[in-house]
PDB file of N, CA and C in Angstrom:
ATOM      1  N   UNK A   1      -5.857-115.416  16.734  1.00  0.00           N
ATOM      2  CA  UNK A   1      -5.708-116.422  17.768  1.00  0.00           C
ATOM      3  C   UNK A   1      -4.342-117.092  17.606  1.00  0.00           C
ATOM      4  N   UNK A   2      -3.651-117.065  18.509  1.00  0.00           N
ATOM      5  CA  UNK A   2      -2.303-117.764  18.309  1.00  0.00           C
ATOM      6  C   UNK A   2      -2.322-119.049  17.911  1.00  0.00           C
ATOM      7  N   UNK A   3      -1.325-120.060  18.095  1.00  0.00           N
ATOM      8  CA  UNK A   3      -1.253-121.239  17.403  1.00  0.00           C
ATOM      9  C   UNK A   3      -1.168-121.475  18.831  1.00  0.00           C
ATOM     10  N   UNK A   4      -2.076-123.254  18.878  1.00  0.00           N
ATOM     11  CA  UNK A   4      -1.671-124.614  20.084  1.00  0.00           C
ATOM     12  C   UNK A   4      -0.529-124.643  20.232  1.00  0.00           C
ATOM     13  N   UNK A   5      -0.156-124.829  21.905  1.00  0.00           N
ATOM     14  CA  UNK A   5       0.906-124.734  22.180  1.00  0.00           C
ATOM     15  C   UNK A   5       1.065-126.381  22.044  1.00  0.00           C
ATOM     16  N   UNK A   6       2.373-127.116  21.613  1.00  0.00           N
ATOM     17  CA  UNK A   6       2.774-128.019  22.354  1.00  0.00           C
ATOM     18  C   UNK A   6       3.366-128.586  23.165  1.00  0.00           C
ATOM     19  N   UNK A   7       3.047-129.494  23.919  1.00  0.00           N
ATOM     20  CA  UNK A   7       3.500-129.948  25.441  1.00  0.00           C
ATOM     21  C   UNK A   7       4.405-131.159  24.654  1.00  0.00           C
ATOM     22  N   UNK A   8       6.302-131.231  25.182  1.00  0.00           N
ATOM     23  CA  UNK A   8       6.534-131.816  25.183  1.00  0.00           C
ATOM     24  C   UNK A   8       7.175-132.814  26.562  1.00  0.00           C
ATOM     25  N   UNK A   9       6.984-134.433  26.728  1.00  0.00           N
ATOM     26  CA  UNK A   9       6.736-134.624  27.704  1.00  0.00           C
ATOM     27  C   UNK A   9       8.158-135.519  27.442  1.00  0.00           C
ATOM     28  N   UNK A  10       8.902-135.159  28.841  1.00  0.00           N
ATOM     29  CA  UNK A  10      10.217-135.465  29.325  1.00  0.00           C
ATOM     30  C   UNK A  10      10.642-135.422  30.755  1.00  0.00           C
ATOM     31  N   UNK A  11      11.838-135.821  31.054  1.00  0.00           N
ATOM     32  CA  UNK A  11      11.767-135.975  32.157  1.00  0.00           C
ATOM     33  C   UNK A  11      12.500-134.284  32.724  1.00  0.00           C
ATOM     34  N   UNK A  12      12.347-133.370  33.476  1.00  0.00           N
ATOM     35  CA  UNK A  12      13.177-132.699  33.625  1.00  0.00           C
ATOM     36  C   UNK A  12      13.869-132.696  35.258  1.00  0.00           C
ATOM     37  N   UNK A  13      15.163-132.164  35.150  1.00  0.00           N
ATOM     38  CA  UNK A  13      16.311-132.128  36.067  1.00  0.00           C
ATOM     39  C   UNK A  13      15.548-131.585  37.322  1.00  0.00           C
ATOM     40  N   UNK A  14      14.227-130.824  37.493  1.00  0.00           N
ATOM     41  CA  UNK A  14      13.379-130.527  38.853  1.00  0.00           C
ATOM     42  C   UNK A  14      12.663-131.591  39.880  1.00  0.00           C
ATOM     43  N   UNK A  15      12.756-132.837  38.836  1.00  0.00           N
ATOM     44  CA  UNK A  15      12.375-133.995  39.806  1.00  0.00           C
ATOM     45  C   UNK A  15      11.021-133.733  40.462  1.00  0.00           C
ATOM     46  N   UNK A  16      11.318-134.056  41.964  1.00  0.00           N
ATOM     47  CA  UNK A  16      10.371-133.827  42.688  1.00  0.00           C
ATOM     48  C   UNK A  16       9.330-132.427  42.912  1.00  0.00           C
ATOM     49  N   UNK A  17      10.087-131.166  42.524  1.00  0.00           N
ATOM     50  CA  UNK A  17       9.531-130.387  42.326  1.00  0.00           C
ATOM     51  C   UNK A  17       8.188-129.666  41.980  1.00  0.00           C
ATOM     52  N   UNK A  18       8.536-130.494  40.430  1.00  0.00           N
ATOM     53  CA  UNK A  18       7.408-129.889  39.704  1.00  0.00           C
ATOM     54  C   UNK A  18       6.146-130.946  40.047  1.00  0.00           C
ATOM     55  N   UNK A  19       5.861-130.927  40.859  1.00  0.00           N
ATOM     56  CA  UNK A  19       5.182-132.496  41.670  1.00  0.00           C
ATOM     57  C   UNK A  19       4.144-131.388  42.240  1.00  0.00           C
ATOM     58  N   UNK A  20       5.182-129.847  42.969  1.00  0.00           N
ATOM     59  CA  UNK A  20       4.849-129.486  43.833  1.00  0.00           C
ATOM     60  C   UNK A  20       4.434-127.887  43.439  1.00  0.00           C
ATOM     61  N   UNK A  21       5.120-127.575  42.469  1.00  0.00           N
ATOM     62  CA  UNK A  21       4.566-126.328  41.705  1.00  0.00           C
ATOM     63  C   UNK A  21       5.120-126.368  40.458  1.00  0.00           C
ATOM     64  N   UNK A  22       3.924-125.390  39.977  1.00  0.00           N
ATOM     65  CA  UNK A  22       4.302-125.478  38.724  1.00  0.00           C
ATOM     66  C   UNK A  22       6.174-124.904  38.113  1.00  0.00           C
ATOM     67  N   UNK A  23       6.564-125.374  36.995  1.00  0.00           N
ATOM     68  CA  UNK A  23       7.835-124.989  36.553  1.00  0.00           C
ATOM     69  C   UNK A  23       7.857-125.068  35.091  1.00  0.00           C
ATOM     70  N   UNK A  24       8.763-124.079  35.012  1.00  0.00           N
ATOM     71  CA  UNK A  24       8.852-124.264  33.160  1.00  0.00           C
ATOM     72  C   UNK A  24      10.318-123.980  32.774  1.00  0.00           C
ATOM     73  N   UNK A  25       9.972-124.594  31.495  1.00  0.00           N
ATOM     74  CA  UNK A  25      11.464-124.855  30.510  1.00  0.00           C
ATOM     75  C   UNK A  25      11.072-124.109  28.919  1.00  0.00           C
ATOM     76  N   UNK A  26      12.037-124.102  28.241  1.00  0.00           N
ATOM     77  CA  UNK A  26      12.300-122.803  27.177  1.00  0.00           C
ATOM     78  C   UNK A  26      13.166-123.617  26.241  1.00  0.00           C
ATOM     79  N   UNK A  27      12.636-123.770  24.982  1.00  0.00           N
ATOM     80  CA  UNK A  27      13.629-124.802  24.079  1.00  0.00           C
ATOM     81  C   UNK A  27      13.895-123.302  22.876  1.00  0.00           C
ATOM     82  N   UNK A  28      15.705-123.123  22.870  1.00  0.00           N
ATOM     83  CA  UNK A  28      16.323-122.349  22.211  1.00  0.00           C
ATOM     84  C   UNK A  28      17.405-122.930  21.512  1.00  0.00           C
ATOM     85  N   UNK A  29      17.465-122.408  20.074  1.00  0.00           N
ATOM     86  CA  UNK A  29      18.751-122.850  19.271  1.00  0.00           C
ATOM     87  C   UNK A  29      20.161-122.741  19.875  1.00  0.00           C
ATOM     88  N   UNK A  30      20.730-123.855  20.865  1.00  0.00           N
ATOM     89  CA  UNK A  30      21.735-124.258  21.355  1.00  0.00           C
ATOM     90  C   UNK A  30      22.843-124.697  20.518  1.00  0.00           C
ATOM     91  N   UNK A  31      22.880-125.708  19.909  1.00  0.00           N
ATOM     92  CA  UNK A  31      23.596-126.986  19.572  1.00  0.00           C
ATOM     93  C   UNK A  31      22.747-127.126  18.169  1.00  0.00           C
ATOM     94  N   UNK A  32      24.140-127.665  17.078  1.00  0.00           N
ATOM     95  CA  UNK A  32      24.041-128.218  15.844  1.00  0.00           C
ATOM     96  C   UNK A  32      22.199-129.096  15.912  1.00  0.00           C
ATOM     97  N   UNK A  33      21.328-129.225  14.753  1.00  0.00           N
ATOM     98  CA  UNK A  33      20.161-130.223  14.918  1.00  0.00           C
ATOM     99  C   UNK A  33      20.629-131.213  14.668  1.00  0.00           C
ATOM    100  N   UNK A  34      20.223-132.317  15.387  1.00  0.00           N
ATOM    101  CA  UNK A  34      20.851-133.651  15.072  1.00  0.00           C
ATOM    102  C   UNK A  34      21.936-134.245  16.028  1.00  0.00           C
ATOM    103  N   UNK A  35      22.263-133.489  17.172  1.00  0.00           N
ATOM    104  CA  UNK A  35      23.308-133.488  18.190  1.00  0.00           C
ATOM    105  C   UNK A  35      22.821-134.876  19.053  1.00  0.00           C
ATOM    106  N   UNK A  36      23.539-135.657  18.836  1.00  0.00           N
ATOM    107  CA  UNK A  36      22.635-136.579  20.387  1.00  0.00           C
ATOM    108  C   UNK A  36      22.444-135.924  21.261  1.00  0.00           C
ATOM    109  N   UNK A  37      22.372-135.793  22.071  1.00  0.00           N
ATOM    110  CA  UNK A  37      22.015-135.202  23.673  1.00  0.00           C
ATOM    111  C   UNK A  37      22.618-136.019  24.594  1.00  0.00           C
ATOM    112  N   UNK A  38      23.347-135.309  25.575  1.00  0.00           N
ATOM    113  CA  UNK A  38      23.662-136.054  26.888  1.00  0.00           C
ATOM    114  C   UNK A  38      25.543-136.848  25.971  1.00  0.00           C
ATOM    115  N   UNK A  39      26.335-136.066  25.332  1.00  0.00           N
ATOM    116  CA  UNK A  39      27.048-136.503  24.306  1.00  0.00           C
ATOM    117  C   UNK A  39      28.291-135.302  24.774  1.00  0.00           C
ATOM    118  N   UNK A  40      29.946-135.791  24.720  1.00  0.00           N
ATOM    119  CA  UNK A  40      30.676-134.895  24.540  1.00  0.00           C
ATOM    120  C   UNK A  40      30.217-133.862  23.389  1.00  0.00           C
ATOM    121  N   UNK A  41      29.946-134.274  22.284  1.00  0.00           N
ATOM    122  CA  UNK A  41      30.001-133.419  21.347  1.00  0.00           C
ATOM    123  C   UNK A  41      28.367-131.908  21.739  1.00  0.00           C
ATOM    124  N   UNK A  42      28.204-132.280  22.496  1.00  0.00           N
ATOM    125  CA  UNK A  42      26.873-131.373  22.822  1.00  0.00           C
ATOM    126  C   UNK A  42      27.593-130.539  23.905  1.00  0.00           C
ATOM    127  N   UNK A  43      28.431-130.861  24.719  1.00  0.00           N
ATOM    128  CA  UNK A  43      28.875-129.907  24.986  1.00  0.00           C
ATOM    129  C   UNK A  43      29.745-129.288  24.999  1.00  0.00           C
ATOM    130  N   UNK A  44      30.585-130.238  23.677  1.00  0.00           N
ATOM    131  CA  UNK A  44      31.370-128.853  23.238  1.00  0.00           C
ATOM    132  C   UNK A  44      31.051-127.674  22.755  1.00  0.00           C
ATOM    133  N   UNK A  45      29.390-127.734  22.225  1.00  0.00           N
ATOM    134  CA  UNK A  45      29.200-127.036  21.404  1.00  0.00           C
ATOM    135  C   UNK A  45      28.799-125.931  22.512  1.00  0.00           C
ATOM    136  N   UNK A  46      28.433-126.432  23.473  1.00  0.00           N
ATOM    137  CA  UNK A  46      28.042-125.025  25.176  1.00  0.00           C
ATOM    138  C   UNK A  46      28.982-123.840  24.948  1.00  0.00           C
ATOM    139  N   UNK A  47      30.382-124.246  24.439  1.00  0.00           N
ATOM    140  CA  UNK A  47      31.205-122.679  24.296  1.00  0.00           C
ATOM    141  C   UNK A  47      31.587-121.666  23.298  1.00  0.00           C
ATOM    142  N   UNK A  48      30.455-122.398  21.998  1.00  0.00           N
ATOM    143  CA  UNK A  48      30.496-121.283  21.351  1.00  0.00           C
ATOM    144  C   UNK A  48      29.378-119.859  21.796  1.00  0.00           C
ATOM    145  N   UNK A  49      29.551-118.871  20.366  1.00  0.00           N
ATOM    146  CA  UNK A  49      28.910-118.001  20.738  1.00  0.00           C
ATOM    147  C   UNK A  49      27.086-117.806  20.428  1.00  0.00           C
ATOM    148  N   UNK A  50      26.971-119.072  19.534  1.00  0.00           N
ATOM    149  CA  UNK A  50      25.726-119.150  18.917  1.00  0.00           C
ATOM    150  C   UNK A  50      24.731-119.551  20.359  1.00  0.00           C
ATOM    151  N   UNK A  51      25.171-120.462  21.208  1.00  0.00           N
ATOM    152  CA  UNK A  51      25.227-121.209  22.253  1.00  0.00           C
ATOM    153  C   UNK A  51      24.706-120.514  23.199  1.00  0.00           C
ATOM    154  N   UNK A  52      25.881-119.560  23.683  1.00  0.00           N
ATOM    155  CA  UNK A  52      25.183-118.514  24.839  1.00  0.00           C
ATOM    156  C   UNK A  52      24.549-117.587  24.324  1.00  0.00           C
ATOM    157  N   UNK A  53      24.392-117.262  22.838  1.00  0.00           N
ATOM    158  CA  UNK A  53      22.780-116.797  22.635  1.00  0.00           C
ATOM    159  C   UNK A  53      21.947-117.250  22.888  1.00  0.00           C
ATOM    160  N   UNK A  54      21.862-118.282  22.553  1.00  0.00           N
ATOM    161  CA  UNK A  54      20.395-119.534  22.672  1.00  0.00           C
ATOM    162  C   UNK A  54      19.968-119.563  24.156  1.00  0.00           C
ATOM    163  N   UNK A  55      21.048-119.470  24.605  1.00  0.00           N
ATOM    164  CA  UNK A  55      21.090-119.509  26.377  1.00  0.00           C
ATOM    165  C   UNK A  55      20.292-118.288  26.621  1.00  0.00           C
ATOM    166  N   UNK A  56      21.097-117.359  26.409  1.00  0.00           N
ATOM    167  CA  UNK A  56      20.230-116.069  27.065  1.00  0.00           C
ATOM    168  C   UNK A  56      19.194-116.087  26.440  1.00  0.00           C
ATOM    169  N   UNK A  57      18.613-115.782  25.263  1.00  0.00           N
ATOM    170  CA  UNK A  57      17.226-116.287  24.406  1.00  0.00           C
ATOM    171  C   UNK A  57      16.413-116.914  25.464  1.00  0.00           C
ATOM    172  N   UNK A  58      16.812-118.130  25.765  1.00  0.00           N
ATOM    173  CA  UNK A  58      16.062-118.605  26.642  1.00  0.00           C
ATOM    174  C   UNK A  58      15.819-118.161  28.058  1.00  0.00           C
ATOM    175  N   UNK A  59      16.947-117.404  28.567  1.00  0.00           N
ATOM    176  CA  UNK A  59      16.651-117.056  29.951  1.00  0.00           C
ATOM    177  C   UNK A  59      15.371-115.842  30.063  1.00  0.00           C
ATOM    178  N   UNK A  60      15.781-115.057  28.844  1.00  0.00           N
ATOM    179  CA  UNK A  60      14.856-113.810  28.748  1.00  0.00           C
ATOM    180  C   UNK A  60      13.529-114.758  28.756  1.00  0.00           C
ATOM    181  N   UNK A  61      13.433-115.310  28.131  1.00  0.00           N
ATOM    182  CA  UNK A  61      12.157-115.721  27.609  1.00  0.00           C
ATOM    183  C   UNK A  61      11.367-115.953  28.927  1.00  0.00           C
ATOM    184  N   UNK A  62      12.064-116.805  29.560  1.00  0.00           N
ATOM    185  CA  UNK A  62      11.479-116.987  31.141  1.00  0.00           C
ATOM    186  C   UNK A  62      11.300-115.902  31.759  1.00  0.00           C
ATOM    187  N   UNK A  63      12.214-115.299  31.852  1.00  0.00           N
ATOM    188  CA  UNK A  63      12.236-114.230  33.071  1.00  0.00           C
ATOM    189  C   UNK A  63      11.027-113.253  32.378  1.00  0.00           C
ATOM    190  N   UNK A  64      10.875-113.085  31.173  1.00  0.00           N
ATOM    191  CA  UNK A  64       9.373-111.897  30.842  1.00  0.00           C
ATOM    192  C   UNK A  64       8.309-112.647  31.090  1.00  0.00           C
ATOM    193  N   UNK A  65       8.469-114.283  30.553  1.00  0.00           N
ATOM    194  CA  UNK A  65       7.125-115.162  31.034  1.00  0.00           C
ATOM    195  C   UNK A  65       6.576-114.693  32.764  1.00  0.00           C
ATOM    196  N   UNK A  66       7.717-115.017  33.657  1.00  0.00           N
ATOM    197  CA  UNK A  66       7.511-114.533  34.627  1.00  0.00           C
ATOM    198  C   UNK A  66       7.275-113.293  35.322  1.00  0.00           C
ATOM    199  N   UNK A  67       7.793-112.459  34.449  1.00  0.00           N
ATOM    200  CA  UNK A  67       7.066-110.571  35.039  1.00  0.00           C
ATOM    201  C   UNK A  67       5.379-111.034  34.542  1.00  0.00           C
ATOM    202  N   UNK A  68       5.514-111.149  33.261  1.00  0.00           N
ATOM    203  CA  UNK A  68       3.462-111.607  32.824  1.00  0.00           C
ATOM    204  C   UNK A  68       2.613-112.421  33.996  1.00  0.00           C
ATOM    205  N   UNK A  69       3.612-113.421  34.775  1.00  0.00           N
ATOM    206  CA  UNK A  69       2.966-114.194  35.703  1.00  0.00           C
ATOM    207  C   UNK A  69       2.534-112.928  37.103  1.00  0.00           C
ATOM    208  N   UNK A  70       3.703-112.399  37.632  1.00  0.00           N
ATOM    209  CA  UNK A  70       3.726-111.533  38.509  1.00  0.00           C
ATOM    210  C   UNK A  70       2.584-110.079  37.923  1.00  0.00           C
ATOM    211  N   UNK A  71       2.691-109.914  36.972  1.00  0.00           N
ATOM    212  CA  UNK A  71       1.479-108.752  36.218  1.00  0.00           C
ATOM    213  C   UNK A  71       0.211-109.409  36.511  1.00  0.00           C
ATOM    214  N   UNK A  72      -0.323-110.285  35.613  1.00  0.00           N
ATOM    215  CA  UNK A  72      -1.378-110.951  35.489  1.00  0.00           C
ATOM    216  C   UNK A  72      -1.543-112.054  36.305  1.00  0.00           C
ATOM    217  N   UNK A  73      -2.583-111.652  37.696  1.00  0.00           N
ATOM    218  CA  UNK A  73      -2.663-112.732  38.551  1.00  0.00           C
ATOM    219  C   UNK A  73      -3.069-114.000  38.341  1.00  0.00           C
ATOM    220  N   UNK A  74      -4.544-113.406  37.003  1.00  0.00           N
ATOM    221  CA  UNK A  74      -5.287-114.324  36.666  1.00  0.00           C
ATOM    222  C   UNK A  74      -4.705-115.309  35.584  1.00  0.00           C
ATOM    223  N   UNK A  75      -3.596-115.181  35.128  1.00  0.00           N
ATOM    224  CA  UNK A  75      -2.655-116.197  34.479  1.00  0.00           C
ATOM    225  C   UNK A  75      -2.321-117.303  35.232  1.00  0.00           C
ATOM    226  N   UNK A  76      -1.987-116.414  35.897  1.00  0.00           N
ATOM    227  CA  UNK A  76      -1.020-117.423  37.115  1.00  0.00           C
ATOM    228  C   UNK A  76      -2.326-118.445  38.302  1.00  0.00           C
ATOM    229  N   UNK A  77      -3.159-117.840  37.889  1.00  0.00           N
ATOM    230  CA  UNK A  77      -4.593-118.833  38.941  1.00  0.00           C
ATOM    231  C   UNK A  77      -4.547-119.870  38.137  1.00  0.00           C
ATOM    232  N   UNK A  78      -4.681-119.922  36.597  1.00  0.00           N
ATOM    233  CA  UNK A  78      -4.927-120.269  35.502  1.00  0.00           C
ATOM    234  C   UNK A  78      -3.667-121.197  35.455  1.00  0.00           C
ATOM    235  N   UNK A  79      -2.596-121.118  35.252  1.00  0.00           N
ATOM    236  CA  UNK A  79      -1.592-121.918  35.396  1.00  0.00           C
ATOM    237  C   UNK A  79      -1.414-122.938  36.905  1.00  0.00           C
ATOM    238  N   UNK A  80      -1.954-122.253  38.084  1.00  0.00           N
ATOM    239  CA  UNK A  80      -2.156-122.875  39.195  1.00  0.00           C
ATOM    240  C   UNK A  80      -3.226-124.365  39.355  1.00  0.00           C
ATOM    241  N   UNK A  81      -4.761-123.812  38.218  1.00  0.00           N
ATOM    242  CA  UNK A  81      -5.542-124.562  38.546  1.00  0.00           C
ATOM    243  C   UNK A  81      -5.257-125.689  37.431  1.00  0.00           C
ATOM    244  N   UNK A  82      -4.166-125.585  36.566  1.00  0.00           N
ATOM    245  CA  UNK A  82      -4.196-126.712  35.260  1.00  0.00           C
ATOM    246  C   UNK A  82      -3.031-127.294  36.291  1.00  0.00           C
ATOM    247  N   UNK A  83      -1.768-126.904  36.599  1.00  0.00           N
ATOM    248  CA  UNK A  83      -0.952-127.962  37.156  1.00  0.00           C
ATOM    249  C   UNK A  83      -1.818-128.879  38.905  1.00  0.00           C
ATOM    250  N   UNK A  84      -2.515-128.258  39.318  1.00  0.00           N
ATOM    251  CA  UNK A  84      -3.696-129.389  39.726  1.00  0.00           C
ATOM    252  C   UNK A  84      -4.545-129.903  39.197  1.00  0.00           C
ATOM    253  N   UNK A  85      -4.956-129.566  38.392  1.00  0.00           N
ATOM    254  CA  UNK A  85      -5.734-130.507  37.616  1.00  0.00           C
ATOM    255  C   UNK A  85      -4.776-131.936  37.399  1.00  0.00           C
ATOM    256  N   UNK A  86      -3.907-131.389  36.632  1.00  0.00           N
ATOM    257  CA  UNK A  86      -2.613-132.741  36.125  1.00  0.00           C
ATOM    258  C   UNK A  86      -2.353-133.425  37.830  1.00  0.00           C
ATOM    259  N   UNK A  87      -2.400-132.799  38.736  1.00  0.00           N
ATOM    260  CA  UNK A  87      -1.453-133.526  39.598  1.00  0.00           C
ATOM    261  C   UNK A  87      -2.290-134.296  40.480  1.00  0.00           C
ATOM    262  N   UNK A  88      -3.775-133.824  39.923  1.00  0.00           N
ATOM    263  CA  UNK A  88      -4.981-134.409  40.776  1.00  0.00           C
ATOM    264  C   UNK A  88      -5.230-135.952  40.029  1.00  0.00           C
ATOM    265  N   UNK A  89      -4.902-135.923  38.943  1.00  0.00           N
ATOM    266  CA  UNK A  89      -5.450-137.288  38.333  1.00  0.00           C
ATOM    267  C   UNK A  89      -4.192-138.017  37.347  1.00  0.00           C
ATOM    268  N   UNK A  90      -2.677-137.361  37.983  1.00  0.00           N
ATOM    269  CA  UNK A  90      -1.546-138.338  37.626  1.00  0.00           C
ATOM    270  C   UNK A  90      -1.108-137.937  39.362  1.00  0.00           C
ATOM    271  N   UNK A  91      -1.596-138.685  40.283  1.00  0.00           N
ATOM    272  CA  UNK A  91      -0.611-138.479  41.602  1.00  0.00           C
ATOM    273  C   UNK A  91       0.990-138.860  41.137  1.00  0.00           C
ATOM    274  N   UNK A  92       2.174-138.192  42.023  1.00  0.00           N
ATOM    275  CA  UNK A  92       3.404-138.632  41.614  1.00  0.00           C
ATOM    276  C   UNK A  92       3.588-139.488  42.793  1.00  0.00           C
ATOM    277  N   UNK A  93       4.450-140.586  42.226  1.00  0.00           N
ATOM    278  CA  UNK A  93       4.871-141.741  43.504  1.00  0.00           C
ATOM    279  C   UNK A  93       6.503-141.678  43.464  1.00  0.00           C
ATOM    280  N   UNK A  94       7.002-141.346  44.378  1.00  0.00           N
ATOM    281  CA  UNK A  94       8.531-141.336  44.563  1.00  0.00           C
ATOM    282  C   UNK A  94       8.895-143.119  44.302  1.00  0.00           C
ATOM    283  N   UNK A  95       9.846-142.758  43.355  1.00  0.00           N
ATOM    284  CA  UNK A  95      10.814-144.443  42.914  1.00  0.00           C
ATOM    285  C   UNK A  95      11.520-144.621  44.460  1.00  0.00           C
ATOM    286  N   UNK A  96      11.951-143.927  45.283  1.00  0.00           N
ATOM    287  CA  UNK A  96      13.290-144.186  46.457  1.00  0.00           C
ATOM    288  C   UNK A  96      11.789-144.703  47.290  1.00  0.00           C
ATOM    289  N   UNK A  97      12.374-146.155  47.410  1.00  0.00           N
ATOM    290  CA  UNK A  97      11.635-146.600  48.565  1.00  0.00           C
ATOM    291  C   UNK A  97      11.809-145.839  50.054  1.00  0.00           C
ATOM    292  N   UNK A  98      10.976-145.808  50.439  1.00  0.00           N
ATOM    293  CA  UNK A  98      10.451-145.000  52.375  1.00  0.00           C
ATOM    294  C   UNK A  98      11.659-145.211  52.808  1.00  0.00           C
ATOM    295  N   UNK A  99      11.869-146.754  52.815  1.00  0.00           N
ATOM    296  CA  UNK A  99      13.138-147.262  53.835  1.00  0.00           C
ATOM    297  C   UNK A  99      14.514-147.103  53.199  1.00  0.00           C
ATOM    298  N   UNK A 100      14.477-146.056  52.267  1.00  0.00           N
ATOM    299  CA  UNK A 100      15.289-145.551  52.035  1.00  0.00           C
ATOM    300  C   UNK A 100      16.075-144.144  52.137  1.00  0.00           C
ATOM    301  N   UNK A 101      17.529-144.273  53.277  1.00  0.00           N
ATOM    302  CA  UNK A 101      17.730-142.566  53.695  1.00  0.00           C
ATOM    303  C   UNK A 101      18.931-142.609  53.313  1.00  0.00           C
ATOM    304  N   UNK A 102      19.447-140.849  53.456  1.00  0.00           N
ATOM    305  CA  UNK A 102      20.779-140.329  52.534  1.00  0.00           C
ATOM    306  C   UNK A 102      21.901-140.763  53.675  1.00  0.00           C
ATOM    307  N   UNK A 103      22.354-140.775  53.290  1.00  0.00           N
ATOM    308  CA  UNK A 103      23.927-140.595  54.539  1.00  0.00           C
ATOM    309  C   UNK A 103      24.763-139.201  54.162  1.00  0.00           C
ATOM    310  N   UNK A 104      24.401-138.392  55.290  1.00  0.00           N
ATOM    311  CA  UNK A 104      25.511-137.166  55.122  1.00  0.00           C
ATOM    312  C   UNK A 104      26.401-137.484  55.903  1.00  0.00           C
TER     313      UNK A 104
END
């Protein structure tokens, strides 16, 4: 039996999105441990070569997660009926008030 996965809970860059379907993220050895985040020094470290390993590491990782989703329907029902579950009993409330619009 594999090991519990853990859920770590953050804000991610999909916003409104993942409100609306499910989405996922992939944590790969990027950057020195101990890096602040959101820091010049974090992204200097984006151009080494350890870096865009970690990167691709992570892209693969998704992209096979997702052939398994597209293979196995019943994963993906399964992943369908837990992100309603969550979205049934945390509704999301948009922060931008109504009376609030963009100007293009």
């Amino acid at each position: 039996m594999p090991p519990p996965i853990t859920c770590l809970r953050h804000r991610l860059m999909s916003a409104d999105v993942s409100w609306k379907l499910p989405v996922a993220q992939c944590f790969s050895p990027c950057f020195a441990v101990g890096t602040p985040l959101h820091t010049w020094q974090l992204v200097s470290q984006g151009r080494t070569s350890i870096a865009h390993k970690g990167m691709l590491l992570a892209a693969k990782t998704m992209a096979a997660t997702t052939v398994n989703l597209f293979i196995d329907s019943g994963l993906l029902q399964e992943c369908q009926q837990e992100h309603q579950q969550v979205t049934d009993t945390q509704p999301y409330h948009c922060p931008i008030p109504k009376n609030v619009t963009r100007h293009l």
